[in-house]
N, C-alpha and C. Protein backbone atom coordinates (compact mmCIF):
# COMPACT_ATOMS: atom_id res chain seq x y z
N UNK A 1 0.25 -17.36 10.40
CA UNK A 1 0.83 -16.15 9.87
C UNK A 1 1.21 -15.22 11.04
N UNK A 2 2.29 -14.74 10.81
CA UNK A 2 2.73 -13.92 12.10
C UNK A 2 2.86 -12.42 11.13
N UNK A 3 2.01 -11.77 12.71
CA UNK A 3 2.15 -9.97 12.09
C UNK A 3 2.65 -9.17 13.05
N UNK A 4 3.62 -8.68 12.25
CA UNK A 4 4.50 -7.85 13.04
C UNK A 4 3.90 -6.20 14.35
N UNK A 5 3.80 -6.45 14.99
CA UNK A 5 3.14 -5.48 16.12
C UNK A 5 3.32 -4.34 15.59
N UNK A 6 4.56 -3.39 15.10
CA UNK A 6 4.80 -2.05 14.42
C UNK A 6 3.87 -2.03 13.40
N UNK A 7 3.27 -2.84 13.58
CA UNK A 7 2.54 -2.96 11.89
C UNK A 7 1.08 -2.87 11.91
N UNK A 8 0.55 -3.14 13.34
CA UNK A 8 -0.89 -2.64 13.89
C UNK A 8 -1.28 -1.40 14.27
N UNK A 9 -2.70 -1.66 14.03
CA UNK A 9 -3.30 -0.51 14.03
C UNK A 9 -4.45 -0.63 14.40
N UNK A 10 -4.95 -0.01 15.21
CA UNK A 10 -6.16 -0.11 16.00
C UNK A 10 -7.36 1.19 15.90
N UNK A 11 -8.38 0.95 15.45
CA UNK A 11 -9.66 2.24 14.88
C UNK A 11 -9.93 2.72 16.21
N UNK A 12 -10.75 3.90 16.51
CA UNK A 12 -10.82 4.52 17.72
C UNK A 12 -11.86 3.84 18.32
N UNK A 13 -12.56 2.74 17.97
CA UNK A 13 -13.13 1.72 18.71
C UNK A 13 -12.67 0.78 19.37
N UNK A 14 -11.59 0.13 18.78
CA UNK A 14 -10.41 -0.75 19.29
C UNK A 14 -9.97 0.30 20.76
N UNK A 15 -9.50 1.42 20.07
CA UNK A 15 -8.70 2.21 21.45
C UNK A 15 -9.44 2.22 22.59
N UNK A 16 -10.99 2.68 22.36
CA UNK A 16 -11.90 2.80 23.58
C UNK A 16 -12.25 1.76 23.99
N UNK A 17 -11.83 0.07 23.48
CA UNK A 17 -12.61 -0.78 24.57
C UNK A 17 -11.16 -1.01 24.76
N UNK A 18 -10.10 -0.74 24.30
CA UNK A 18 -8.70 -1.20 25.27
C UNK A 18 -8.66 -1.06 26.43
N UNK A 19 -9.07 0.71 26.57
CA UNK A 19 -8.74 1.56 27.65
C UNK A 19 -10.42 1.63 28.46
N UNK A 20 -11.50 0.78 28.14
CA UNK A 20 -12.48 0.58 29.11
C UNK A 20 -13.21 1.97 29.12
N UNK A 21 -12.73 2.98 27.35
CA UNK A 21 -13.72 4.26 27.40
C UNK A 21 -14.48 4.53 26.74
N UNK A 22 -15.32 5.57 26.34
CA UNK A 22 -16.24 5.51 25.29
C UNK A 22 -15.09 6.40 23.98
N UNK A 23 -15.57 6.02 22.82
CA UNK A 23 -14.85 6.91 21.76
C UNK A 23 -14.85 8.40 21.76
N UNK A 24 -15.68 9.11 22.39
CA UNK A 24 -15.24 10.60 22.52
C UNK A 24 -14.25 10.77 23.63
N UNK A 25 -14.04 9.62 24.56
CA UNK A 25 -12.58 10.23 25.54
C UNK A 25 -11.96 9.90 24.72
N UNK A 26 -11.73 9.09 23.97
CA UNK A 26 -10.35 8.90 22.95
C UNK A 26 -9.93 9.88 22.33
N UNK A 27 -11.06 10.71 21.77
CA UNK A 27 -10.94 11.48 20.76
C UNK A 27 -10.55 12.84 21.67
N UNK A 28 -11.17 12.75 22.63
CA UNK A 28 -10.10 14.14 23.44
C UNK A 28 -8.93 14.03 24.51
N UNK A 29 -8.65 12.63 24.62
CA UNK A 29 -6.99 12.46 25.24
C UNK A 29 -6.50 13.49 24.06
N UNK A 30 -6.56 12.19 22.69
CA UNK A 30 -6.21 13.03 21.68
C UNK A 30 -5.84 14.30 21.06
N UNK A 31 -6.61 15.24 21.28
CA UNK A 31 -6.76 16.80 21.60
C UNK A 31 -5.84 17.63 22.48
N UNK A 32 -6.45 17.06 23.77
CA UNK A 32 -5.88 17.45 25.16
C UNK A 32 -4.64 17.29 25.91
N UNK A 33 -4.56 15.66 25.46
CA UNK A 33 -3.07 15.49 26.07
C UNK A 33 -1.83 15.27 25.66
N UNK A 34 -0.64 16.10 25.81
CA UNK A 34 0.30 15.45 24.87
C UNK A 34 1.27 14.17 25.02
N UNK A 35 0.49 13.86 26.18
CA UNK A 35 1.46 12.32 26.49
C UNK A 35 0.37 11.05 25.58
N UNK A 36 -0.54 11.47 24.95
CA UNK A 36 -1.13 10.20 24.12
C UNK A 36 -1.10 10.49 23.02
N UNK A 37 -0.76 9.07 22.31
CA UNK A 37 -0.60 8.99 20.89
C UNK A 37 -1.31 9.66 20.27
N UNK A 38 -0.70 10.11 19.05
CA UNK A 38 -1.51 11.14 17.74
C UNK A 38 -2.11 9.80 16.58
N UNK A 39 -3.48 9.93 16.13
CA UNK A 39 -3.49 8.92 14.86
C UNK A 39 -2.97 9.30 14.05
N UNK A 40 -3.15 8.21 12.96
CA UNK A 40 -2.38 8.39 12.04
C UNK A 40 -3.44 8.37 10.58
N UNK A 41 -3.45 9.18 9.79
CA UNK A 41 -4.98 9.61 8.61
C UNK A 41 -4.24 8.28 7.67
N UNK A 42 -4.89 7.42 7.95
CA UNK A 42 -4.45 6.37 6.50
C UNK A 42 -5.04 6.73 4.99
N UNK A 43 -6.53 7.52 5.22
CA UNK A 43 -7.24 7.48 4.10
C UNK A 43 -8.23 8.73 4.62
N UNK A 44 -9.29 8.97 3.73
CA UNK A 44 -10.49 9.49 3.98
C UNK A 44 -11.64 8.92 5.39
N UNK A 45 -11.58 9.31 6.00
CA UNK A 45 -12.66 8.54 7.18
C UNK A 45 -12.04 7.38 7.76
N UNK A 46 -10.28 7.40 7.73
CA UNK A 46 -9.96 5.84 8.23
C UNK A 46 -8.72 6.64 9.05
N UNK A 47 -9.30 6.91 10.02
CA UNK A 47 -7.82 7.08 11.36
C UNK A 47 -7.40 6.26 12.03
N UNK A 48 -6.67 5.82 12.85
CA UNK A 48 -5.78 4.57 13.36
C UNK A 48 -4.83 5.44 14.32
N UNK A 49 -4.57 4.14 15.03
CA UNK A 49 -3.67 4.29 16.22
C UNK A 49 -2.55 3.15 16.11
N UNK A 50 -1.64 3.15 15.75
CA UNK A 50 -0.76 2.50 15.42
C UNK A 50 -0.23 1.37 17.76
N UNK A 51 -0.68 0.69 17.00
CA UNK A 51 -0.30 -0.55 18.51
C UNK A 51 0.63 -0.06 19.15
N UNK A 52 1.96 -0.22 18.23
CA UNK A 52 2.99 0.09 19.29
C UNK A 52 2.89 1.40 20.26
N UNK A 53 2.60 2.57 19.18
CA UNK A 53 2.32 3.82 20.20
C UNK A 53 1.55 3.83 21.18
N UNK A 54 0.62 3.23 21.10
CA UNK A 54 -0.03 3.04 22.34
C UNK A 54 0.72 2.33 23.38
N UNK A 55 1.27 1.00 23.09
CA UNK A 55 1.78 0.10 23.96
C UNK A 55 3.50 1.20 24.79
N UNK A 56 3.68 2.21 24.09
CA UNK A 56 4.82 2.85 24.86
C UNK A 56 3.65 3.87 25.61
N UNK A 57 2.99 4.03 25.09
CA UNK A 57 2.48 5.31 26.05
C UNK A 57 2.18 4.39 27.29
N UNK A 58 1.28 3.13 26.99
CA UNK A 58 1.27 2.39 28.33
C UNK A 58 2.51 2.17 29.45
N UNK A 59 3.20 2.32 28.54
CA UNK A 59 4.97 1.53 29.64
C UNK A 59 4.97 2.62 30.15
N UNK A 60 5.28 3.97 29.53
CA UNK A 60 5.65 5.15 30.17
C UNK A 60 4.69 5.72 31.34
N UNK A 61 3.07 5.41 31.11
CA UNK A 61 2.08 5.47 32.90
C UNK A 61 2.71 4.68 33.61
N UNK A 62 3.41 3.67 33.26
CA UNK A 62 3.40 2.78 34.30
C UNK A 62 4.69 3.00 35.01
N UNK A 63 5.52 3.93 34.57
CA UNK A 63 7.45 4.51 35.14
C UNK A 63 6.42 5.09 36.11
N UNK A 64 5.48 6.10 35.25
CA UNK A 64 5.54 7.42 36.41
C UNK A 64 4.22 7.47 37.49
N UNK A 65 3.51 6.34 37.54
CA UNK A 65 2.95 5.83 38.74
C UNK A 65 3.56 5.25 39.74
């Protein structure tokens, strides 16, 4: 079965072992910075980070390094 990447979504646990952090830096890039993705409220207690947004925020560190 193939799943389309726009179509992932990753919990703020997923995000913090992507990026090698604990879940409260996630949660204050979040806050703090406006070059990282915003989640997205699917439900009650279920936030997400949609893949692709992340995967552009990655491309775009990597122009401006």
């Amino acid at each position: 079965m193939q799943h389309h990447r726009t179509n992932l979504y990753l919990s703020v646990k997923e995000v913090a072992a992507r990026y090698s952090v604990s879940v409260n830096s996630v949660w204050r890039w979040t806050s703090q910075r406006d070059d990282f993705p915003k989640p997205i409220k699917l439900g009650l207690g279920c936030t997400r980070w949609r893949l692709s947004d992340l995967e552009a925020f990655e491309s775009s560190c990597g122009e401006t390094q």
